[in-house]
N, C-alpha and C. Protein backbone atom coordinates (compact mmCIF):
# COMPACT_ATOMS: atom_id res chain seq x y z
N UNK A 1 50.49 76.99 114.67
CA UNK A 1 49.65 77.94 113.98
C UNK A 1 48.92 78.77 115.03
N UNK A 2 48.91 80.07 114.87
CA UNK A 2 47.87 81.06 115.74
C UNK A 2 46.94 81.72 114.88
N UNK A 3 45.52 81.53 115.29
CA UNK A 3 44.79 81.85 114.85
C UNK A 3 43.71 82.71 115.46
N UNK A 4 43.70 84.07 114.98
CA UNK A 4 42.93 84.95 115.98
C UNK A 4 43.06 86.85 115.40
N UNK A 5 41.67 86.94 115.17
CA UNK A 5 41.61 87.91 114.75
C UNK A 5 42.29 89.48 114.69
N UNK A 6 43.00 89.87 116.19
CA UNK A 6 43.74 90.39 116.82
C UNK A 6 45.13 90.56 116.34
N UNK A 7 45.73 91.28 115.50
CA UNK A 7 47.42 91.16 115.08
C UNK A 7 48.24 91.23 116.61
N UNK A 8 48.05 92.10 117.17
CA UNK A 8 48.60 92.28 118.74
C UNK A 8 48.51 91.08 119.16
N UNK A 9 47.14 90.09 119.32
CA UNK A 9 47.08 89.62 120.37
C UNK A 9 48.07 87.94 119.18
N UNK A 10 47.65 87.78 118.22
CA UNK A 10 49.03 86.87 117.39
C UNK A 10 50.00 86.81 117.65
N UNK A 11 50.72 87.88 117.52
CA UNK A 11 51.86 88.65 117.57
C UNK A 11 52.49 88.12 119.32
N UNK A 12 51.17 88.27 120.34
CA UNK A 12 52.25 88.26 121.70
C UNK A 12 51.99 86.50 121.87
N UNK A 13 50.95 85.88 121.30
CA UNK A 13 51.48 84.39 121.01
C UNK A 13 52.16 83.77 120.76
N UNK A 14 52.71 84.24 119.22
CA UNK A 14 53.81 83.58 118.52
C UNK A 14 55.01 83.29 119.38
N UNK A 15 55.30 85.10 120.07
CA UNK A 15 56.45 85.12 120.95
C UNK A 15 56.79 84.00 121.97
N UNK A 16 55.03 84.05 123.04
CA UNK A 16 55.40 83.29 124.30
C UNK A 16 55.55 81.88 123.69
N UNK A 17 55.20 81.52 122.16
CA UNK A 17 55.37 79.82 121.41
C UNK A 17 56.64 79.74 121.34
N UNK A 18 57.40 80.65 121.15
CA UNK A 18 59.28 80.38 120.48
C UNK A 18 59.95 80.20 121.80
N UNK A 19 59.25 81.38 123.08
CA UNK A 19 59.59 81.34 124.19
C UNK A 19 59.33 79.66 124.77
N UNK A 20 58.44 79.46 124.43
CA UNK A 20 58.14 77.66 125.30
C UNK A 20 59.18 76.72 124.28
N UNK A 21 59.22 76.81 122.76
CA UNK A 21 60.29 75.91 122.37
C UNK A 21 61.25 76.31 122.67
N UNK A 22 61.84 77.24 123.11
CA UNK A 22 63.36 77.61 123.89
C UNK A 22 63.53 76.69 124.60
N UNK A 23 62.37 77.06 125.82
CA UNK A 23 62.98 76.30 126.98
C UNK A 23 62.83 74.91 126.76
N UNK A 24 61.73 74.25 126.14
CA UNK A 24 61.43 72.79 125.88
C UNK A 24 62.97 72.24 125.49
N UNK A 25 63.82 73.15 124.36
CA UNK A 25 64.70 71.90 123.45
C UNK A 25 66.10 72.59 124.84
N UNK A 26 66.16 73.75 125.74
CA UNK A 26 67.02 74.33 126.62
C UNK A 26 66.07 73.99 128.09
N UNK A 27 66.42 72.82 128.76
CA UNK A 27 65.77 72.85 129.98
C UNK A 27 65.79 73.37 130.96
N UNK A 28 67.24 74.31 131.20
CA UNK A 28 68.14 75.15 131.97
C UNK A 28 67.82 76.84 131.76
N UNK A 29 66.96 76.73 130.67
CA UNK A 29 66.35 78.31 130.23
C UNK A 29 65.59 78.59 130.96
N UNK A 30 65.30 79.46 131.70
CA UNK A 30 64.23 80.12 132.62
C UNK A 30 62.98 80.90 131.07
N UNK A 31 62.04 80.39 131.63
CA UNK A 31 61.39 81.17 130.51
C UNK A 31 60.15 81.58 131.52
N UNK A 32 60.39 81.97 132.52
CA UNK A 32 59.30 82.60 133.44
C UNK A 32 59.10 84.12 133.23
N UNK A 33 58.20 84.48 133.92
CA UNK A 33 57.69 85.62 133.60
C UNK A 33 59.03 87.04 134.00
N UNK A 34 59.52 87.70 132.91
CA UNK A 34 60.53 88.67 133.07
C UNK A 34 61.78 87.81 132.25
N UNK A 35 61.66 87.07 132.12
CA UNK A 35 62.91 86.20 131.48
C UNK A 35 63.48 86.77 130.22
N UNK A 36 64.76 86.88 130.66
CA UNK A 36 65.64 87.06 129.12
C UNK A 36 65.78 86.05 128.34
N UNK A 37 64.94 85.59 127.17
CA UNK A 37 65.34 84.81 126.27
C UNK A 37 66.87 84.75 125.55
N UNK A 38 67.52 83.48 125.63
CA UNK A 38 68.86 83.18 125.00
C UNK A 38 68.85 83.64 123.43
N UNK A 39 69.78 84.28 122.76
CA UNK A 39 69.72 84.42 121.20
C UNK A 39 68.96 83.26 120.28
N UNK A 40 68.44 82.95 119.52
CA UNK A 40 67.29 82.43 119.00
C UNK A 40 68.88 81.74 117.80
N UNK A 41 69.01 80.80 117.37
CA UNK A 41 69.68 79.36 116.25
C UNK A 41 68.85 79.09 115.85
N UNK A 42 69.80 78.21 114.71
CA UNK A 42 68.55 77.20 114.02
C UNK A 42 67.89 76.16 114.62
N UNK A 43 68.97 76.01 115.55
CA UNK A 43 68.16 74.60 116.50
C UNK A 43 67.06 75.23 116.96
N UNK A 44 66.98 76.39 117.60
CA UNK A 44 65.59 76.88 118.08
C UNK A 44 64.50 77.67 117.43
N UNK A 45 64.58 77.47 116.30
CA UNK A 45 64.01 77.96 114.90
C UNK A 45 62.85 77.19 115.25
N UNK A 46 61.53 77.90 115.24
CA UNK A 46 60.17 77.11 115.45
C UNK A 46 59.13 78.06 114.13
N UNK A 47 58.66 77.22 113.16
CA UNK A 47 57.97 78.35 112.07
C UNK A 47 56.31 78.32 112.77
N UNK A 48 56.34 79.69 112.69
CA UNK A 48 54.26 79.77 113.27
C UNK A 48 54.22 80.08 111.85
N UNK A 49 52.74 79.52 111.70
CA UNK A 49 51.95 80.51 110.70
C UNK A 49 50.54 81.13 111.07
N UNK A 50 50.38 82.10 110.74
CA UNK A 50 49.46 82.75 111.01
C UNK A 50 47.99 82.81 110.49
N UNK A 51 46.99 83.54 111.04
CA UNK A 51 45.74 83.46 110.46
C UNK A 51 44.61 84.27 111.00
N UNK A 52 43.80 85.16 110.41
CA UNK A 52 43.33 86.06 111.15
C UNK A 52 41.65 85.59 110.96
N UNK A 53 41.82 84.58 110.67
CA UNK A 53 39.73 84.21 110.36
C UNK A 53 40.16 82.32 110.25
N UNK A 54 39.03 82.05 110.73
CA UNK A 54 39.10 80.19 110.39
C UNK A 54 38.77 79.90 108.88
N UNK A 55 38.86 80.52 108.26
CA UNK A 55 39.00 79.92 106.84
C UNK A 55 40.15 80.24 106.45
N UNK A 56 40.90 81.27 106.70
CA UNK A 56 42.55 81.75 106.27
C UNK A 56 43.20 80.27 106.96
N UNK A 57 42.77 79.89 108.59
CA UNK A 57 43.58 78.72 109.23
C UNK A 57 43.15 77.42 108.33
N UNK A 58 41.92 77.08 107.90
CA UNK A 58 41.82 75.81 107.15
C UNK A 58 42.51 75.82 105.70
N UNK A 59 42.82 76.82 105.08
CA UNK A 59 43.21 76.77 104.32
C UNK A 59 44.87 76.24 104.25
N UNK A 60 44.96 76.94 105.13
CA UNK A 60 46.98 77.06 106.11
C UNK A 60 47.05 75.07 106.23
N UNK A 61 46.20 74.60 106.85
CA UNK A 61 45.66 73.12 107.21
C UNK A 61 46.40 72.54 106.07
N UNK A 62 45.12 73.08 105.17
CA UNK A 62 45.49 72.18 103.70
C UNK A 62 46.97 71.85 103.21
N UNK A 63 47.93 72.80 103.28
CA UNK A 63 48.86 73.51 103.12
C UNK A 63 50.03 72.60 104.02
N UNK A 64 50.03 73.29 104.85
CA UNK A 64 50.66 72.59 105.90
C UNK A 64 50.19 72.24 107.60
N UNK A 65 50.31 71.05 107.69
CA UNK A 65 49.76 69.95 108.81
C UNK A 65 50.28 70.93 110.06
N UNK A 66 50.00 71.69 111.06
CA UNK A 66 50.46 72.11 112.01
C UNK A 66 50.60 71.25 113.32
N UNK A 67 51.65 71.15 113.99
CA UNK A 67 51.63 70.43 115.15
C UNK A 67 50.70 71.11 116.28
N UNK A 68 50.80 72.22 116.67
CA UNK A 68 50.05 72.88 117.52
C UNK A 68 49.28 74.03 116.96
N UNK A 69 47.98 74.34 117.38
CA UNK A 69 47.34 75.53 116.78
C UNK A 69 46.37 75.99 118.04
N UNK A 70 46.97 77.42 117.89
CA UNK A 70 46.29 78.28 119.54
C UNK A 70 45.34 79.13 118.78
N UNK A 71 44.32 78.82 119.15
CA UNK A 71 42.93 80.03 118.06
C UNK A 71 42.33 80.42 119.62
N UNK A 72 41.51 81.85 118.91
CA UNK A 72 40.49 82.23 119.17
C UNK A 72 39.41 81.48 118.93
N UNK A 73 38.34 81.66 119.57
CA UNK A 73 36.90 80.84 119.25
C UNK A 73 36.19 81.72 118.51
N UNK A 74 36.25 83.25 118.79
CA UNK A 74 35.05 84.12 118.20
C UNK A 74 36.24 84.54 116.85
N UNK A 75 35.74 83.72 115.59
CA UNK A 75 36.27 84.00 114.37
C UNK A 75 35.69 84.15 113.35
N UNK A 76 35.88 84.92 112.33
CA UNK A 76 35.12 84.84 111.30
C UNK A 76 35.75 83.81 110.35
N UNK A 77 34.25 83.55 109.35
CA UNK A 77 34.45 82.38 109.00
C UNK A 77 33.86 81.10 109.44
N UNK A 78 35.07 80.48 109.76
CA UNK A 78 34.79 78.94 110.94
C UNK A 78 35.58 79.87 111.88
N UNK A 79 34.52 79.30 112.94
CA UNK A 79 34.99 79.25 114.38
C UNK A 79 36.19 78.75 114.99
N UNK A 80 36.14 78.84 116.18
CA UNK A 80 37.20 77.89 116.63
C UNK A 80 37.14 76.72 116.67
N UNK A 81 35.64 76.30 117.31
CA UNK A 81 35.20 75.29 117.47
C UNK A 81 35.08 74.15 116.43
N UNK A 82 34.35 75.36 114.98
CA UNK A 82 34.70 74.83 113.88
C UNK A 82 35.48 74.01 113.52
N UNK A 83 36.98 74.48 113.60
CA UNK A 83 38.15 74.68 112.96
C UNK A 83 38.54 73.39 114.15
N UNK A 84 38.53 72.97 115.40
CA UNK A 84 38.99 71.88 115.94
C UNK A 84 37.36 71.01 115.28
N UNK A 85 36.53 70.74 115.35
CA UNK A 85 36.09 69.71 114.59
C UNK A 85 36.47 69.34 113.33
N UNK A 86 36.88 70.39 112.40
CA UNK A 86 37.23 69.57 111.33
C UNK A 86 38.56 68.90 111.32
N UNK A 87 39.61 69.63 112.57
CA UNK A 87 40.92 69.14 113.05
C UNK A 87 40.75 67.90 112.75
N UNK A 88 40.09 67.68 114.36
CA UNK A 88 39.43 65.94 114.66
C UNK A 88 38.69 65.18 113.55
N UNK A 89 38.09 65.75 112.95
CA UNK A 89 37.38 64.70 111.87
C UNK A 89 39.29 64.12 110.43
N UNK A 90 39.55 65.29 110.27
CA UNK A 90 40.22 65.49 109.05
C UNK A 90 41.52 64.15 109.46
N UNK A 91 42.20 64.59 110.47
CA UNK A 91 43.51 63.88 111.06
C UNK A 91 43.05 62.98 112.07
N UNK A 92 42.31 62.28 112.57
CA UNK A 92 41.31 61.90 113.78
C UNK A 92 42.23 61.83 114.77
N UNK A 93 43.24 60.45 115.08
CA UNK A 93 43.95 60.05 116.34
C UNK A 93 45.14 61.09 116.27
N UNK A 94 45.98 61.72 114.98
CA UNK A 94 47.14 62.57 114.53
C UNK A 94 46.39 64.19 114.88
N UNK A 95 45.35 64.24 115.08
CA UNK A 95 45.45 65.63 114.93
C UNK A 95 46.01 66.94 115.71
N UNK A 96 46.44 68.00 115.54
CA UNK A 96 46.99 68.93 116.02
C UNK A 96 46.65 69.05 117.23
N UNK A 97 47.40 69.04 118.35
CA UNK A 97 47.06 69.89 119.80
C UNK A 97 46.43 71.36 119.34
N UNK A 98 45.23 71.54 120.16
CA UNK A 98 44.94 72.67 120.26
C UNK A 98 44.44 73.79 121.27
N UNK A 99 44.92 74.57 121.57
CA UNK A 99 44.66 75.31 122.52
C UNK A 99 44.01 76.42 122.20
N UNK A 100 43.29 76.51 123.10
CA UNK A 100 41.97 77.48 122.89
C UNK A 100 42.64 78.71 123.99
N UNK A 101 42.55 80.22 123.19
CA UNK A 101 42.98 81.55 124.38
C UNK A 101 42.00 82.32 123.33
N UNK A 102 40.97 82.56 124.77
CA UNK A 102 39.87 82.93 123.90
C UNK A 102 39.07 84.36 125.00
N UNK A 103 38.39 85.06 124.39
CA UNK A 103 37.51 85.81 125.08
C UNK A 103 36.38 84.79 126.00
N UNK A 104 35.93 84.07 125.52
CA UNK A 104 34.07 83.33 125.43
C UNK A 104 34.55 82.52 127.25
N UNK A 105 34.22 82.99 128.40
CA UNK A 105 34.18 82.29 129.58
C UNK A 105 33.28 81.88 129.83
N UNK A 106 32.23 81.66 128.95
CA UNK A 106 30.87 80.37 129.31
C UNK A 106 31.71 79.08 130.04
N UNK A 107 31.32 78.22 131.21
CA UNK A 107 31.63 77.01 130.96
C UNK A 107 31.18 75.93 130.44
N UNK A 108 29.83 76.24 129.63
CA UNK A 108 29.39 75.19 128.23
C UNK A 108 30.39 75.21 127.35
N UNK A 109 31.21 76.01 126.50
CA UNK A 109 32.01 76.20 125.90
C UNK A 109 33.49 75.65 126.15
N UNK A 110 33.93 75.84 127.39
CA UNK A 110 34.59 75.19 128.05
C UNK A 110 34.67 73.70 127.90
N UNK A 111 33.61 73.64 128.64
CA UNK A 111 33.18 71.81 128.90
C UNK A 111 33.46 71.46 127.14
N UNK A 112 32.86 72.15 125.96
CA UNK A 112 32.76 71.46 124.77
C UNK A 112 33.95 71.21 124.10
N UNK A 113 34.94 72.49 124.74
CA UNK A 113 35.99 72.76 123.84
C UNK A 113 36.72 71.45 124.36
N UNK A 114 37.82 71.33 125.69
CA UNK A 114 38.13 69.83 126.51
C UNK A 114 37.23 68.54 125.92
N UNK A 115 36.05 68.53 125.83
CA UNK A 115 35.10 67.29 125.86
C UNK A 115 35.74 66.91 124.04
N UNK A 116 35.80 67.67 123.31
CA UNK A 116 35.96 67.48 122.58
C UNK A 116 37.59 67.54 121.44
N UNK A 117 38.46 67.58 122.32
CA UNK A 117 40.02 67.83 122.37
C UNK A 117 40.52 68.53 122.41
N UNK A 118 40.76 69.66 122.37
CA UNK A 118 41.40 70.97 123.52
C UNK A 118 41.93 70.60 124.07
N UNK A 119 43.46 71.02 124.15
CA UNK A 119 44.21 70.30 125.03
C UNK A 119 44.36 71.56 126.27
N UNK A 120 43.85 72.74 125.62
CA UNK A 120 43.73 73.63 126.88
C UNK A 120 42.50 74.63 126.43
N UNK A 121 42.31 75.11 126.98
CA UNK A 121 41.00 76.57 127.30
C UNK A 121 42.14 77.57 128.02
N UNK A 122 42.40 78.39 127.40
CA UNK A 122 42.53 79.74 128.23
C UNK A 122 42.11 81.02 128.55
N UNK A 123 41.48 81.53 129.37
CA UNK A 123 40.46 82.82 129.05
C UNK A 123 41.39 84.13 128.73
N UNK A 124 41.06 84.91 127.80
CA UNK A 124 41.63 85.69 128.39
C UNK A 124 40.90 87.41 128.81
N UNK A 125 41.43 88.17 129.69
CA UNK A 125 42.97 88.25 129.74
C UNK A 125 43.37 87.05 130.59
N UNK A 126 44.88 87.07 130.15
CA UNK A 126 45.56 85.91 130.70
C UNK A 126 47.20 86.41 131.08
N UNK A 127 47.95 85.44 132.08
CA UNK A 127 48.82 85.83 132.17
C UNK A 127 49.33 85.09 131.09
N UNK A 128 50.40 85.48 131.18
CA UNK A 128 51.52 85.10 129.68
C UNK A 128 51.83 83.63 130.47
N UNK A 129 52.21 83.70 131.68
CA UNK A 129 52.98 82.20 131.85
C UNK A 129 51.99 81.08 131.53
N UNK A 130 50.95 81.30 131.81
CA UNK A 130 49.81 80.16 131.82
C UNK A 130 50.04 79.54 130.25
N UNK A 131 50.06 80.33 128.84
CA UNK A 131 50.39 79.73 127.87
C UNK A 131 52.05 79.44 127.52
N UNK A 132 52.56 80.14 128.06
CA UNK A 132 53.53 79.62 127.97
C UNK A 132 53.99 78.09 128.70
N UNK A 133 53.57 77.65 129.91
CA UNK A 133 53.73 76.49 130.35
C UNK A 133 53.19 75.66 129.95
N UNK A 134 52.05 75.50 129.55
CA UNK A 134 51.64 74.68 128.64
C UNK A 134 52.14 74.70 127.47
N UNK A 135 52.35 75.83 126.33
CA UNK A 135 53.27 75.51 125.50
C UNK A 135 54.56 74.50 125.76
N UNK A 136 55.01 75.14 126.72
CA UNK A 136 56.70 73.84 126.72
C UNK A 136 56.01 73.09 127.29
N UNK A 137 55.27 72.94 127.95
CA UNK A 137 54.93 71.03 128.20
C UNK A 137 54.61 70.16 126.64
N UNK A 138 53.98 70.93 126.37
CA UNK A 138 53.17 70.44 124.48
C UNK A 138 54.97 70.30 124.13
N UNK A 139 55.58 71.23 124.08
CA UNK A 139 56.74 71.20 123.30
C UNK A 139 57.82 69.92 123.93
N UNK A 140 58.15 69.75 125.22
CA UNK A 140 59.03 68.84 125.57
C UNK A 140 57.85 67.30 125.12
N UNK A 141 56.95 66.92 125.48
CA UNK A 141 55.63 66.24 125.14
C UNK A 141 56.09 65.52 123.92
N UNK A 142 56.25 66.69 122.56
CA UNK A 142 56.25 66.48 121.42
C UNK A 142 57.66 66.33 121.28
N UNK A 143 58.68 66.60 121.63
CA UNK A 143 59.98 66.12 121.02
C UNK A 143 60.64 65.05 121.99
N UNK A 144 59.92 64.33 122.73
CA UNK A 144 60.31 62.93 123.23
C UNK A 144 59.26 61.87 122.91
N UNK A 145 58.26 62.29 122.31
CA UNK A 145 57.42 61.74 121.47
C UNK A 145 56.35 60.90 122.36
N UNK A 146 56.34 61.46 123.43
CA UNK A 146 55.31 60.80 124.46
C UNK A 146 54.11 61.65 124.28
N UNK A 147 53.40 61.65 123.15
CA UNK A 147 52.04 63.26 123.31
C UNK A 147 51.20 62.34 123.49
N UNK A 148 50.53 62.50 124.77
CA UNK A 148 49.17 62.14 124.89
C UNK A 148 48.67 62.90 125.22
N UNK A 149 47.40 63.43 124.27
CA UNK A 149 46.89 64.56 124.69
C UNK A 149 45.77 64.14 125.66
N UNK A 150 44.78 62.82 125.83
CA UNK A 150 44.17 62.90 126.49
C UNK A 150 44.74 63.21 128.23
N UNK A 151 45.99 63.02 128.76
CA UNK A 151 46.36 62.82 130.00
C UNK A 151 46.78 64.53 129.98
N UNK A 152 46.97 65.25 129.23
CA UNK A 152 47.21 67.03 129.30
C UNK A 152 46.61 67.77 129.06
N UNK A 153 45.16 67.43 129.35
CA UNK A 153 44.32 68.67 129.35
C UNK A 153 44.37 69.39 130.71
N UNK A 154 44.35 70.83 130.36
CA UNK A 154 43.97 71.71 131.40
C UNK A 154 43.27 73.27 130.98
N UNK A 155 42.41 73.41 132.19
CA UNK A 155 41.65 74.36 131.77
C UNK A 155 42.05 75.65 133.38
N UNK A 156 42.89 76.86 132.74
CA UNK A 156 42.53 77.67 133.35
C UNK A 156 41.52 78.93 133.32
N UNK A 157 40.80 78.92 134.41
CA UNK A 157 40.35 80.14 134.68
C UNK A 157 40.61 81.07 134.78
């Protein structure tokens, strides 16, 4: 799920997300920065859903359980922050990886977002690879079924 007020900035998420399950389920795929993505199958069929405010994403929740969800923090509605506390409360030990690509470079915010499960903080602007590598890590992670999110947090600057 991407969640973030921005259609543009959704939009170049979703992409670099299909781009990281490429390479996750294709290990031989270059999915670095300039990379020609391979024609897209069903095997590499990954559904996002979208959301432009944290109440459109809790609702999406209700709906359907997302494995990963990349929000903004500054949302209307619920927050980001919001929206991963009720993650954590709702699903507690199951709940969604979430990655934070956000405007807000406080490092209180930081510290809260990680302290409190974030499996990443990304500021942005950002380069594209930074979510994208973490995406296919989340993605190879999740389809050999080793996800521990506490041992994959990372926070770039």
């Amino acid at each position: 799920m991407v969640v973030d007020p921005d259609a543009d900035s959704r939009k170049r998420v979703v992409e670099l997300l299909r781009e990281a399950a490429r390479a996750a389920r294709d290990p031989g795929t270059s999915a670095g920065p300039g990379a020609v993505a391979p024609p897209t199958d069903e095997s590499h069929t990954l559904a996002v859903h979208e959301a432009d405010n944290g109440n459109a994403a809790w609702a999406l929740v209700e709906v359907v359980k997302p494995d990963l969800v990349v929000a903004e923090i500054l949302l209307e509605g619920l927050s980001g922050m919001q929206l991963l506390r009720r993650l954590r409360e709702r699903y507690e030990a199951d709940a969604p990886a979430m990655i934070f690509v956000t405007t807000m470079s406080n490092e209180v915010d930081r510290y809260w977002a990680l302290r409190n499960g974030a499996t990443a903080y990304i500021i942005k602007p950002f380069d594209d690879e930074f979510l994208r590598a973490r995406a296919t890590k989340f993605f190879e992670d999740r389809d050999e079924g080793g996800l521990d999110l506490d041992s994959n947090w990372i926070a770039v600057p």
